[in-house]
N, C-alpha and C. Protein backbone atom coordinates (compact mmCIF):
# COMPACT_ATOMS: atom_id res chain seq x y z
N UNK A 1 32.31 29.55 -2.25
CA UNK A 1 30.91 29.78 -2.55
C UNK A 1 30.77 30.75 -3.69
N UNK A 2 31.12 31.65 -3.88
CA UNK A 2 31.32 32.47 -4.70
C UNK A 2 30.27 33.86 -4.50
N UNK A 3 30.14 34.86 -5.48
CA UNK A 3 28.98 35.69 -5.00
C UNK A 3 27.88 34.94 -5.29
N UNK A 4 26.88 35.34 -4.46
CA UNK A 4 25.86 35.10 -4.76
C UNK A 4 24.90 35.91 -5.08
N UNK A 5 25.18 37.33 -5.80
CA UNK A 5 24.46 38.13 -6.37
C UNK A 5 23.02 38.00 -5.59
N UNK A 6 22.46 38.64 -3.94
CA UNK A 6 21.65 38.07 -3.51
C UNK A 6 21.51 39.77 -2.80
N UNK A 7 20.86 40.17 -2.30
CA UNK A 7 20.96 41.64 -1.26
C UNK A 7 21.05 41.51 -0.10
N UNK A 8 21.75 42.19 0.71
CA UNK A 8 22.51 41.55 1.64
C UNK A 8 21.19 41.29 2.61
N UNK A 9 20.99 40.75 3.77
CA UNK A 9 20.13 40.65 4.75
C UNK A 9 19.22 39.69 4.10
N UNK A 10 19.34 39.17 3.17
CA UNK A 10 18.54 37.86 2.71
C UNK A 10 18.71 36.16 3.36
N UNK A 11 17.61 35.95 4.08
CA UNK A 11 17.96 34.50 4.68
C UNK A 11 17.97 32.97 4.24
N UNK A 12 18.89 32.53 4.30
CA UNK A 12 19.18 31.26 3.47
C UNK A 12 18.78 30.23 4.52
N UNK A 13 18.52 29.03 3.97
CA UNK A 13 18.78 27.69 4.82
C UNK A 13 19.79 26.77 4.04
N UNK A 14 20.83 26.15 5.51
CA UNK A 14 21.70 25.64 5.74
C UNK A 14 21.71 23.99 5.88
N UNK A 15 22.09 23.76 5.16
CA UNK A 15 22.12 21.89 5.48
C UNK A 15 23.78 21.41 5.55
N UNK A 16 24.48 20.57 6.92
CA UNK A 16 25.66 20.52 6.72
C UNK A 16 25.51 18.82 6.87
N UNK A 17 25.50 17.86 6.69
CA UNK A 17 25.46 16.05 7.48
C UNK A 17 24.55 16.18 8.08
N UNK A 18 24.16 15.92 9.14
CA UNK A 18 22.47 15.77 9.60
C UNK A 18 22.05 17.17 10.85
N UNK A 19 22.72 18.09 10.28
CA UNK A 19 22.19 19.62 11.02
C UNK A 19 21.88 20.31 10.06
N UNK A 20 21.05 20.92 10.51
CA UNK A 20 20.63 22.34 9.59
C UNK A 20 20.15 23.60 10.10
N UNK A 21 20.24 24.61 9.84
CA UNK A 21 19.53 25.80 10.30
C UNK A 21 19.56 26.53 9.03
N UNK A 22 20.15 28.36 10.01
CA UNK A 22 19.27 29.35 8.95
C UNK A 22 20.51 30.02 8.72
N UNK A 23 20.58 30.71 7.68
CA UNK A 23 21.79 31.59 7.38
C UNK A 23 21.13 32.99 7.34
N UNK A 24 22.12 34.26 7.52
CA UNK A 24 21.94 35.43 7.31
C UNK A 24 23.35 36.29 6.34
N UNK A 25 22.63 36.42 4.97
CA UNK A 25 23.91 37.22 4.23
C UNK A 25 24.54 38.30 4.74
N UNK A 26 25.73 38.61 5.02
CA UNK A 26 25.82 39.87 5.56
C UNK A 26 27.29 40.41 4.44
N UNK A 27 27.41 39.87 3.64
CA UNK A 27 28.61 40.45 2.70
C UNK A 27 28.01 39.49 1.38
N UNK A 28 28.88 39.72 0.14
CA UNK A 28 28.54 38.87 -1.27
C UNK A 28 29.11 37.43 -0.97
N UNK A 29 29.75 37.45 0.08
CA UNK A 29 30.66 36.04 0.02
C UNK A 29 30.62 35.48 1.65
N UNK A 30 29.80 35.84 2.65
CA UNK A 30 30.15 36.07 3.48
C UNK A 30 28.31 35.60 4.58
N UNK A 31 28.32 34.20 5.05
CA UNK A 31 26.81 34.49 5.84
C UNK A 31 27.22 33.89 6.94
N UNK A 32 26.00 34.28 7.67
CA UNK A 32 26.76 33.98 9.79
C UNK A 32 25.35 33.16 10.09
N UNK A 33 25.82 32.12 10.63
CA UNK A 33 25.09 31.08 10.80
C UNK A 33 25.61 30.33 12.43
N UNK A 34 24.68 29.76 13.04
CA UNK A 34 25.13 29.00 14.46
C UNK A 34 26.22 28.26 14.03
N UNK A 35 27.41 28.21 14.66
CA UNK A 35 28.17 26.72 14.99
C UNK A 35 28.00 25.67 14.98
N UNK A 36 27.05 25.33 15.73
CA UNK A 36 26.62 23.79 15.43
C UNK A 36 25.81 23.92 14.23
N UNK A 37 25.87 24.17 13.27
CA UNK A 37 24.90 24.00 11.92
C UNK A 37 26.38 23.65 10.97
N UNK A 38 27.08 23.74 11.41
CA UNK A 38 28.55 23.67 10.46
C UNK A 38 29.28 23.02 10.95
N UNK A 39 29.02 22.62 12.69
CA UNK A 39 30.05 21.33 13.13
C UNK A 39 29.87 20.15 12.17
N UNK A 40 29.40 19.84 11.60
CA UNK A 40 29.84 18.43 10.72
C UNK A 40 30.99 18.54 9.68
N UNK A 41 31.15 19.85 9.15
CA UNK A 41 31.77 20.30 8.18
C UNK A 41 33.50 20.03 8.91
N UNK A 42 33.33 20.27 10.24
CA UNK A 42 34.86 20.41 10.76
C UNK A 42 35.14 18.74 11.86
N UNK A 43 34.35 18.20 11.75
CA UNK A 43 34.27 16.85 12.31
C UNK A 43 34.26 15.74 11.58
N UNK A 44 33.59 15.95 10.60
CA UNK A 44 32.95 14.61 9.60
C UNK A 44 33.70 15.28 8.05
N UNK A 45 34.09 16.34 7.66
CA UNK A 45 34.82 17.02 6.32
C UNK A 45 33.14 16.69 5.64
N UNK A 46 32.08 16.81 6.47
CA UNK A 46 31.01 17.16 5.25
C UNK A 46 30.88 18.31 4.46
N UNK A 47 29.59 18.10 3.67
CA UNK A 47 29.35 19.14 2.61
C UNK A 47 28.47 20.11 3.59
N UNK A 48 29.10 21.61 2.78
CA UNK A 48 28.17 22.66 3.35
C UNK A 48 26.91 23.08 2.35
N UNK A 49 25.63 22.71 1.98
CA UNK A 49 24.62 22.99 1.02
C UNK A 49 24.10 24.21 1.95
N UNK A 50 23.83 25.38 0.52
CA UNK A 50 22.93 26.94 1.14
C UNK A 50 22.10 26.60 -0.18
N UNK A 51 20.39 27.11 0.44
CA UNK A 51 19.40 27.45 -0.28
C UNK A 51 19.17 28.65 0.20
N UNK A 52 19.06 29.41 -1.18
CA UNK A 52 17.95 30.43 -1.10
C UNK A 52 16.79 30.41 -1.69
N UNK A 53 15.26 30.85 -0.95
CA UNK A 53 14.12 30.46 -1.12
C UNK A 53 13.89 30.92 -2.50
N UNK A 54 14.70 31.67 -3.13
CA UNK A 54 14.27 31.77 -4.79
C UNK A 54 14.49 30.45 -5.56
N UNK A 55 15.45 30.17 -4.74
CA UNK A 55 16.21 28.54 -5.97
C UNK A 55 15.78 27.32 -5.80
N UNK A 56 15.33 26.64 -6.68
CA UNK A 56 14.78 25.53 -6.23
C UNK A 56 16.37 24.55 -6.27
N UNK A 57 17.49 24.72 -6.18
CA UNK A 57 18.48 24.03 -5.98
C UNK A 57 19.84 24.26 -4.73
N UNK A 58 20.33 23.84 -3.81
CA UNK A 58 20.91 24.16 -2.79
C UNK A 58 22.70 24.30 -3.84
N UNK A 59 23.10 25.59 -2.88
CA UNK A 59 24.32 25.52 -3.82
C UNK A 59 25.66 25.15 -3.04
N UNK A 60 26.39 24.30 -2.96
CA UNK A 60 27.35 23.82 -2.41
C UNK A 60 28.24 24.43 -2.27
């Protein structure tokens, strides 16, 4: 993911194959999100997309 130059405690939304929730930054490289919002990622090898409400683009 890389940094995301973002301050920490900023909340993202999560899209992984057909789950989604909410993310919480808690390091530059680093957000904690439910399990099942990322089981597709370890079941299906889907994509992990994060938005933050500044960006109008989700970053993979």
């Amino acid at each position: 993911m890389g940094n995301v130059n973002k301050p920490l405690g900023v909340i993202c939304s999560i899209n992984c194959g057909l789950e989604q929730g909410s993310g919480f930054l808690i390091e530059p490289e680093i957000i904690v999100t439910a399990r099942h919002v990322i089981a597709p990622y370890y079941s299906e090898c889907a994509s992990i997309c994060v938005k933050f409400e500044s960006e109008p683009d989700a970053i993979p």
